[in-house]
PDB file of N, CA and C in Angstrom:
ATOM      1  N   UNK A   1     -35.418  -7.212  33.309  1.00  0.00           N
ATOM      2  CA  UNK A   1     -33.977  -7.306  33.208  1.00  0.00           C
ATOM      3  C   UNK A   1     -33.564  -7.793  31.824  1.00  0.00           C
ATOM      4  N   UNK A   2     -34.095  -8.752  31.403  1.00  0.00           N
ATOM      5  CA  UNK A   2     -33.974  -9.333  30.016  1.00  0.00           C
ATOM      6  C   UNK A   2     -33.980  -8.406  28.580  1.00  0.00           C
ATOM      7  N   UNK A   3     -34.982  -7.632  29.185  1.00  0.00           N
ATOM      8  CA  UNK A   3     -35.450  -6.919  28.122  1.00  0.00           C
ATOM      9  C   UNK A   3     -34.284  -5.077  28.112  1.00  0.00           C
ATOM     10  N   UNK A   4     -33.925  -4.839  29.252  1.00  0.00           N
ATOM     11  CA  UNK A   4     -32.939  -4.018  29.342  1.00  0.00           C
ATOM     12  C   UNK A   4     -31.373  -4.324  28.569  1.00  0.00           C
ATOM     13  N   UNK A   5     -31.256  -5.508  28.957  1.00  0.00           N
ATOM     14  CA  UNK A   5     -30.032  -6.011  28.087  1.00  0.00           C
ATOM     15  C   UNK A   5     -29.804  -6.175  26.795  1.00  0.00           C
ATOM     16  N   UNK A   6     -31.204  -6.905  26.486  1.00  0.00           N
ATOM     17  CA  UNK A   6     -31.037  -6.891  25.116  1.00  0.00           C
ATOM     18  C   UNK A   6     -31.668  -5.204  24.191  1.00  0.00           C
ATOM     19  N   UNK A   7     -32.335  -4.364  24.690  1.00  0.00           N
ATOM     20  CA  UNK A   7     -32.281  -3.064  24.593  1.00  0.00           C
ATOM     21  C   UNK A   7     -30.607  -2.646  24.674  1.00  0.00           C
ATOM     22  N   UNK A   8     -29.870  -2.977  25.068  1.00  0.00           N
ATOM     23  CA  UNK A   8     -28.736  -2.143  24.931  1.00  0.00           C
ATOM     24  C   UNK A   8     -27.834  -2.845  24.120  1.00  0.00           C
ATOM     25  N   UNK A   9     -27.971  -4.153  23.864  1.00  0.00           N
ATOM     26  CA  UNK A   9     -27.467  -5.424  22.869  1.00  0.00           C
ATOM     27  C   UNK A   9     -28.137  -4.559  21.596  1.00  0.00           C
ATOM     28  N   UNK A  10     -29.069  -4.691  20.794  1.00  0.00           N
ATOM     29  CA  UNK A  10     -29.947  -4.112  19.660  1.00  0.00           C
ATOM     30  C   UNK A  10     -29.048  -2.983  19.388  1.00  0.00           C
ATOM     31  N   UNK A  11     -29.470  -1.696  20.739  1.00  0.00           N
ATOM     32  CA  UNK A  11     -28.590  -0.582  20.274  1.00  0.00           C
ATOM     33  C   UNK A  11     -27.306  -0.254  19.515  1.00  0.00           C
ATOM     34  N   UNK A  12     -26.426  -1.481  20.420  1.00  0.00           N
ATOM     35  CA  UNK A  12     -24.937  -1.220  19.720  1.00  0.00           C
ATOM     36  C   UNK A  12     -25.073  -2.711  18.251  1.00  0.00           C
ATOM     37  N   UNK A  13     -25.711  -2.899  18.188  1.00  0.00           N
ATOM     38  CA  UNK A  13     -26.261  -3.770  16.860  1.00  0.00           C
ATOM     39  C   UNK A  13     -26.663  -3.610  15.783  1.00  0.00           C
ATOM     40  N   UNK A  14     -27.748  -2.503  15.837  1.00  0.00           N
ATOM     41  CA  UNK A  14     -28.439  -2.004  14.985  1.00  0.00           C
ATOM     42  C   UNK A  14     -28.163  -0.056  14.868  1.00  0.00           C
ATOM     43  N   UNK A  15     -27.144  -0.166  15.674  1.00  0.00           N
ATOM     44  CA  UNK A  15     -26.721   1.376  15.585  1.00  0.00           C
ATOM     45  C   UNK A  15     -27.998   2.485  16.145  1.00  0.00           C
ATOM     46  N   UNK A  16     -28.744   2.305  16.941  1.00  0.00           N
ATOM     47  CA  UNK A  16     -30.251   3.011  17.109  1.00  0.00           C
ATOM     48  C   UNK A  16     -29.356   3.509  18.802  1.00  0.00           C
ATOM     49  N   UNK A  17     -30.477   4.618  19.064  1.00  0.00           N
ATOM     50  CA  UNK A  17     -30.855   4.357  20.501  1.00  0.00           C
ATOM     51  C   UNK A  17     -31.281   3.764  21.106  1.00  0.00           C
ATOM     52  N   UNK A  18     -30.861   3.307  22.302  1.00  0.00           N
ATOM     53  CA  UNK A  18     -31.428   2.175  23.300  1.00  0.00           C
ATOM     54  C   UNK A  18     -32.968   2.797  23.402  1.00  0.00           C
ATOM     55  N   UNK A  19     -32.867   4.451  23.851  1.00  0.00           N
ATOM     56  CA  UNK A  19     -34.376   4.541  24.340  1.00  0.00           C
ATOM     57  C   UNK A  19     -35.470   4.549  23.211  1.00  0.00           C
ATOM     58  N   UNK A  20     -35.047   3.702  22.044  1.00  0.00           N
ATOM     59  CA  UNK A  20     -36.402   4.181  21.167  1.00  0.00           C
ATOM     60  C   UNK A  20     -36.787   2.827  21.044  1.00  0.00           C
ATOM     61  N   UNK A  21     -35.863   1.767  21.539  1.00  0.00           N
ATOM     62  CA  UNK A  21     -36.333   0.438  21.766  1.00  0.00           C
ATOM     63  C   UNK A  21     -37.361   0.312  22.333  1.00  0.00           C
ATOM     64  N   UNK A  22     -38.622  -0.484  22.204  1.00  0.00           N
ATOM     65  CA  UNK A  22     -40.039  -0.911  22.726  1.00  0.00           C
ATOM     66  C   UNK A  22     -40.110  -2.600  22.489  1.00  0.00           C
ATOM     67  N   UNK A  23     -40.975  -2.857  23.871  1.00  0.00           N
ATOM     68  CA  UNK A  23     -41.416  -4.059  23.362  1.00  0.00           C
ATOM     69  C   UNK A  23     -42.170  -4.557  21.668  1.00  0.00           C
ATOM     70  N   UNK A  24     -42.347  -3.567  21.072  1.00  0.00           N
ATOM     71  CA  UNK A  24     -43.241  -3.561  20.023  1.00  0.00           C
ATOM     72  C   UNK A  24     -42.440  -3.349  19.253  1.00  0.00           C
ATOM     73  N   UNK A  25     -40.855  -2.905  18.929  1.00  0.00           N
ATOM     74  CA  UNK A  25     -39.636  -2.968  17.934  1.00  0.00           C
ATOM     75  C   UNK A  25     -40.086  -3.774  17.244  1.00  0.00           C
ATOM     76  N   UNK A  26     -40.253  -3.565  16.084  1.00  0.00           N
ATOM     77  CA  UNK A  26     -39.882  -4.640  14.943  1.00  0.00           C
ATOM     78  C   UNK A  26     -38.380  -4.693  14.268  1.00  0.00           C
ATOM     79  N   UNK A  27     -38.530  -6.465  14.174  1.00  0.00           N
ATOM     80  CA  UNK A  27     -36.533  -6.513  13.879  1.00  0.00           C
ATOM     81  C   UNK A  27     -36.392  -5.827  12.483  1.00  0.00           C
ATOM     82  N   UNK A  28     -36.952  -6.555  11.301  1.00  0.00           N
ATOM     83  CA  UNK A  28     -36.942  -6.009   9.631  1.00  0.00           C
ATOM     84  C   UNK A  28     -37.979  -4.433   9.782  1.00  0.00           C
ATOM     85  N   UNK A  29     -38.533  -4.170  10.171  1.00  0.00           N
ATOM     86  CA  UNK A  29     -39.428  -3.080   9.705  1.00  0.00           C
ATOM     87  C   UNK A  29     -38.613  -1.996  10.693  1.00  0.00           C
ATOM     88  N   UNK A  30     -38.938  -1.932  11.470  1.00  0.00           N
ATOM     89  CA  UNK A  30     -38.091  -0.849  12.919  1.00  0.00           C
ATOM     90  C   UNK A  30     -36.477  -0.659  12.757  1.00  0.00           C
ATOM     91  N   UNK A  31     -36.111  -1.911  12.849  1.00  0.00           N
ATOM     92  CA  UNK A  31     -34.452  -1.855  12.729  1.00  0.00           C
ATOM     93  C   UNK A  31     -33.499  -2.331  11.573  1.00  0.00           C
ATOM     94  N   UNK A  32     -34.369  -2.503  10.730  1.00  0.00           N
ATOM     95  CA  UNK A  32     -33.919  -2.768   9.443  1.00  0.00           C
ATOM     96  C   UNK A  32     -33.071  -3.985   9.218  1.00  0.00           C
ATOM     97  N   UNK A  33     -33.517  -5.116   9.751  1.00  0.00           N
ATOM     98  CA  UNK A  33     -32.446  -6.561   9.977  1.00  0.00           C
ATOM     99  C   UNK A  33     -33.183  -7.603   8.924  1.00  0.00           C
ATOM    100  N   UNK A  34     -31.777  -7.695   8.596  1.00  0.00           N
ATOM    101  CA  UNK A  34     -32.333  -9.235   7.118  1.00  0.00           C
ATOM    102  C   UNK A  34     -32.002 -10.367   7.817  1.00  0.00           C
ATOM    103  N   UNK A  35     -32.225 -11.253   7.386  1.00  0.00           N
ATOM    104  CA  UNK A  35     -31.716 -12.461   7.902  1.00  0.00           C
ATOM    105  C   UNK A  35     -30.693 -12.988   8.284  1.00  0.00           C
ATOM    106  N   UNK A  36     -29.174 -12.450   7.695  1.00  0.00           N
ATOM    107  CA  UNK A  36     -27.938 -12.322   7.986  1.00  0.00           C
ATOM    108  C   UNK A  36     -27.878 -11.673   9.464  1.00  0.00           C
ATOM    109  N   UNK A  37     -28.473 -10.515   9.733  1.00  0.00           N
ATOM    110  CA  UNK A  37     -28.545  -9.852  10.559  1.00  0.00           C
ATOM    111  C   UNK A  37     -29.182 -10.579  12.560  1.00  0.00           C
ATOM    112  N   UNK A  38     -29.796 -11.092  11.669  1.00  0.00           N
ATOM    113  CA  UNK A  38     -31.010 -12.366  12.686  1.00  0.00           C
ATOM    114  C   UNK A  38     -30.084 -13.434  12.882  1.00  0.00           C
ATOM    115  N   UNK A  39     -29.367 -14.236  12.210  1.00  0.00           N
ATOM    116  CA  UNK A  39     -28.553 -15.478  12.763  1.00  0.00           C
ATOM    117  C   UNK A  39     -27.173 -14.099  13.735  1.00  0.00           C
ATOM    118  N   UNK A  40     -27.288 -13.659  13.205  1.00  0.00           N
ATOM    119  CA  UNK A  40     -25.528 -12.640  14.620  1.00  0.00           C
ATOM    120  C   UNK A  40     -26.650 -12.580  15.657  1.00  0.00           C
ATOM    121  N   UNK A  41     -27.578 -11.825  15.642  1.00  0.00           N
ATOM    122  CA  UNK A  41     -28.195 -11.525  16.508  1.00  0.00           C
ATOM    123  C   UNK A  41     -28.621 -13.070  17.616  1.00  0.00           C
ATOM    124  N   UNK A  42     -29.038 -13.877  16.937  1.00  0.00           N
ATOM    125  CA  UNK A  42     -29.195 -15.128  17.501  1.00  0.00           C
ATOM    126  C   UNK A  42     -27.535 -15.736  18.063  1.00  0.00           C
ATOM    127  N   UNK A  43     -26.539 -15.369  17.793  1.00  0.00           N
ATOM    128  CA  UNK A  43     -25.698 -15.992  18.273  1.00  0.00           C
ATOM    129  C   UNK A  43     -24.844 -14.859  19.149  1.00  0.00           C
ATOM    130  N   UNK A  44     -25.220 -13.706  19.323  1.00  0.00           N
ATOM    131  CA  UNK A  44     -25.244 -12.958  20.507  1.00  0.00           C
ATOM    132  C   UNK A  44     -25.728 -13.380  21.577  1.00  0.00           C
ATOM    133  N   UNK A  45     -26.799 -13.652  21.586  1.00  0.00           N
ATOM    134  CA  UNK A  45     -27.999 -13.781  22.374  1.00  0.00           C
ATOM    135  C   UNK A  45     -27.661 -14.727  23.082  1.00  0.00           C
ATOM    136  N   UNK A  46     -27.108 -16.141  22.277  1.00  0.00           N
ATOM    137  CA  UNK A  46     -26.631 -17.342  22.685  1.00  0.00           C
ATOM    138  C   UNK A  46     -25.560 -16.845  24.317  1.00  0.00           C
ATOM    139  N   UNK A  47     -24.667 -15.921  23.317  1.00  0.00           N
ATOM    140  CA  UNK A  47     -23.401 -16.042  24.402  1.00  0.00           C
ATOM    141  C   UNK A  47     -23.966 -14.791  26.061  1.00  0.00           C
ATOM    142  N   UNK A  48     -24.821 -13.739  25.214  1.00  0.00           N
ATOM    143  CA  UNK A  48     -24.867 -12.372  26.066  1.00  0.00           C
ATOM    144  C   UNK A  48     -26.254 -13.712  27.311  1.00  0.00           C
ATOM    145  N   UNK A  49     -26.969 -14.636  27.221  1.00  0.00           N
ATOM    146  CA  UNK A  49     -27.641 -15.555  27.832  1.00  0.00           C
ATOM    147  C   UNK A  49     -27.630 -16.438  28.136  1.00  0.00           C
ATOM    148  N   UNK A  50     -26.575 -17.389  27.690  1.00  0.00           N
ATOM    149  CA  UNK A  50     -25.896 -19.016  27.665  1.00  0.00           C
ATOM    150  C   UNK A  50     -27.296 -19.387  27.368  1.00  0.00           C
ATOM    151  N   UNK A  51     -27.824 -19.560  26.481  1.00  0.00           N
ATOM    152  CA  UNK A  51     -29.252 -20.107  25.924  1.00  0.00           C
ATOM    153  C   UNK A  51     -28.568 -21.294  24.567  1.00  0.00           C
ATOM    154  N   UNK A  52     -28.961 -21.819  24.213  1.00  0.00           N
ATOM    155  CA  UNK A  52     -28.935 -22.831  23.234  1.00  0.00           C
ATOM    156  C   UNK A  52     -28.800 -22.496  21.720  1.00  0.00           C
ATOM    157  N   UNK A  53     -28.370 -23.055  20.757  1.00  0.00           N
ATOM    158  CA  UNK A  53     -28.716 -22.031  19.709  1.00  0.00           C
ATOM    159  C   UNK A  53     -30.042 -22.130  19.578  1.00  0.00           C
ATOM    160  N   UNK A  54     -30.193 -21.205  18.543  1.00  0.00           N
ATOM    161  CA  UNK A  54     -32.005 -20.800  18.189  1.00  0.00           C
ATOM    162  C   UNK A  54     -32.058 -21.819  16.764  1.00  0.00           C
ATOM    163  N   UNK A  55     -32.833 -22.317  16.418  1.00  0.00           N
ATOM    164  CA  UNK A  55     -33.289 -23.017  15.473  1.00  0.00           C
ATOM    165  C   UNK A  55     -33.900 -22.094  14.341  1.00  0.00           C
ATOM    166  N   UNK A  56     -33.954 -22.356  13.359  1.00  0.00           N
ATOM    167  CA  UNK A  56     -34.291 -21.397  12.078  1.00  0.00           C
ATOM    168  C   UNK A  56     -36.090 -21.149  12.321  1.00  0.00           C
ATOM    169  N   UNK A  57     -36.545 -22.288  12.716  1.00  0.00           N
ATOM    170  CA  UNK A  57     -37.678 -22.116  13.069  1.00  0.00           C
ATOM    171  C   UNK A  57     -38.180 -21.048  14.024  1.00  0.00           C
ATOM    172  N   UNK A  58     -37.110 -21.261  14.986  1.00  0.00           N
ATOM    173  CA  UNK A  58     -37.269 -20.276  16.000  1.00  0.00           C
ATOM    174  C   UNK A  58     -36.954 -18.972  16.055  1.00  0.00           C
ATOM    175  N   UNK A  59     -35.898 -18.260  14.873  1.00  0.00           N
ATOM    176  CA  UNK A  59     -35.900 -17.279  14.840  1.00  0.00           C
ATOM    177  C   UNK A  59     -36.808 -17.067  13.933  1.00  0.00           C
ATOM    178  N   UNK A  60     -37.403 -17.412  13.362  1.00  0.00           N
ATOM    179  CA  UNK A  60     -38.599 -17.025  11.970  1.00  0.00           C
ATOM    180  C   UNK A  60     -39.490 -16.486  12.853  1.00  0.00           C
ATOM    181  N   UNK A  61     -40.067 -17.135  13.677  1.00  0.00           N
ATOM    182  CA  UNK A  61     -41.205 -16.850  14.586  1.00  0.00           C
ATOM    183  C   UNK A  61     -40.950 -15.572  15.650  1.00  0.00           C
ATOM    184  N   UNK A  62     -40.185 -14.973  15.538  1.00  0.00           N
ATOM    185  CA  UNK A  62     -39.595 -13.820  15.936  1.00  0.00           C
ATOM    186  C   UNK A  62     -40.128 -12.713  15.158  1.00  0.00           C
ATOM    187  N   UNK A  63     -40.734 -11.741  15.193  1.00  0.00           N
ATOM    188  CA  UNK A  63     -40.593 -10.601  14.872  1.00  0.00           C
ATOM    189  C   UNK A  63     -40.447  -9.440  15.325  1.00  0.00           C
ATOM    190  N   UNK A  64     -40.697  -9.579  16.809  1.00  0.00           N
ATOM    191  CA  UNK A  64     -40.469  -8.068  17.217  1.00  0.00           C
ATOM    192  C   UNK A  64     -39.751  -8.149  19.037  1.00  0.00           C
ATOM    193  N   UNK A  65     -39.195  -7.431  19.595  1.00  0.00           N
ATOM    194  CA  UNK A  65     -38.371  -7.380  20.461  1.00  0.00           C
ATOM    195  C   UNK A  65     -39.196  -7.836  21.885  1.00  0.00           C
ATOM    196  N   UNK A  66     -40.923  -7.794  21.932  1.00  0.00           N
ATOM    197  CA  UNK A  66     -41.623  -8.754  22.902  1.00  0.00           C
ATOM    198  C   UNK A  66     -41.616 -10.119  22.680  1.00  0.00           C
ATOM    199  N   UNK A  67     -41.312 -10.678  21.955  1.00  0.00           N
ATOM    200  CA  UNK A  67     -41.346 -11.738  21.094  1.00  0.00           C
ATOM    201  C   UNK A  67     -40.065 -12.240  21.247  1.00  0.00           C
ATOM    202  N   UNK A  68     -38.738 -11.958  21.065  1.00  0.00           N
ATOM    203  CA  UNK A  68     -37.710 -12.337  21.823  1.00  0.00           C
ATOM    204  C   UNK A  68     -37.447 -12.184  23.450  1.00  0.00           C
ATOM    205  N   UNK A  69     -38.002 -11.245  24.163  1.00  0.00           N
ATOM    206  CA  UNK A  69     -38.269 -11.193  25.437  1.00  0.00           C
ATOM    207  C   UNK A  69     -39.195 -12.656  26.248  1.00  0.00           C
ATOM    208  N   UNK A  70     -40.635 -13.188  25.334  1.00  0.00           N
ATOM    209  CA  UNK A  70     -40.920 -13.744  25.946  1.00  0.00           C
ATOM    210  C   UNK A  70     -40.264 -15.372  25.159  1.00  0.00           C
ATOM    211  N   UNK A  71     -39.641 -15.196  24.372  1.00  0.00           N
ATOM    212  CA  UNK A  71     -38.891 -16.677  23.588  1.00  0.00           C
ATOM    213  C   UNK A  71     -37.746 -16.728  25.087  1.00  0.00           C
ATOM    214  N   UNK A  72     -36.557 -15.813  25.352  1.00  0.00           N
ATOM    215  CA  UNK A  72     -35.773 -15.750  26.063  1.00  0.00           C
ATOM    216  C   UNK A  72     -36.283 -16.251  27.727  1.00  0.00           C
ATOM    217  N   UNK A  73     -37.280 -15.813  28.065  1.00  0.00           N
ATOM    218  CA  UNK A  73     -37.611 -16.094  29.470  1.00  0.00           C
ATOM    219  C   UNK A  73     -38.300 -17.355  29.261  1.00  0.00           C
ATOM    220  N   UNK A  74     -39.165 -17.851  28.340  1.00  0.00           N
ATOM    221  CA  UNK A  74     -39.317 -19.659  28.601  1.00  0.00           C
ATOM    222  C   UNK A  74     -37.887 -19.839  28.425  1.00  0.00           C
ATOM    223  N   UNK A  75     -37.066 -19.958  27.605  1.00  0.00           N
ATOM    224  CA  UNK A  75     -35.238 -20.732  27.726  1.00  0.00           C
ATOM    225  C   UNK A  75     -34.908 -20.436  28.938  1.00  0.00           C
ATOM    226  N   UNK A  76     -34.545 -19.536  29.767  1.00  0.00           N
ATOM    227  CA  UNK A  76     -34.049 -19.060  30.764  1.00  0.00           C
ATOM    228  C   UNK A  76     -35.020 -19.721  31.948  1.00  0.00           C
ATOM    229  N   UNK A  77     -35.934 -20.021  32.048  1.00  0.00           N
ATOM    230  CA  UNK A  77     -36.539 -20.611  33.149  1.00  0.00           C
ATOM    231  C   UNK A  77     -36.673 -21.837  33.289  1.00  0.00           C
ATOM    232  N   UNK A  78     -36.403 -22.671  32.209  1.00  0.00           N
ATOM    233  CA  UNK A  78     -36.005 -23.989  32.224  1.00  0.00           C
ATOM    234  C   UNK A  78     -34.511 -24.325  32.601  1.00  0.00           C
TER     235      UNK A  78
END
């Protein structure tokens, strides 16, 4: 479920198709996102999840769309 949403979050984000989204997306290499791009995206995420903000640390350690899937479900299960 997590990963459907934010597949369709990305899409209208990064202007792509939802279906070419993969767990294996990369944010800078795949979808072409700088860092500007990564704090919106992090404060999407915030509101599209009621999650906390993300810490700089924490989006660094991000690179690819499994990687926010499994960051999102430890927040969400606490």
């Amino acid at each position: 479920m997590i990963f459907e949403q934010l597949k369709t979050m990305l899409a209208d984000q990064f202007g792509v198709d939802a279906g070419t989204i993969t767990m294996d997306t990369t944010f800078e290499e795949d979808l072409g996102a700088d860092s500007l791009d990564l704090v919106d995206l992090s404060m999407a995420l915030e509101e599209l999840f009621g999650v906390e903000e993300m810490t700089e640390e924490e989006i660094s350690g991000i690179t690819c769309v499994g990687d926010l899937v499994h960051f999102l479900q430890g927040r969400l299960d606490n």
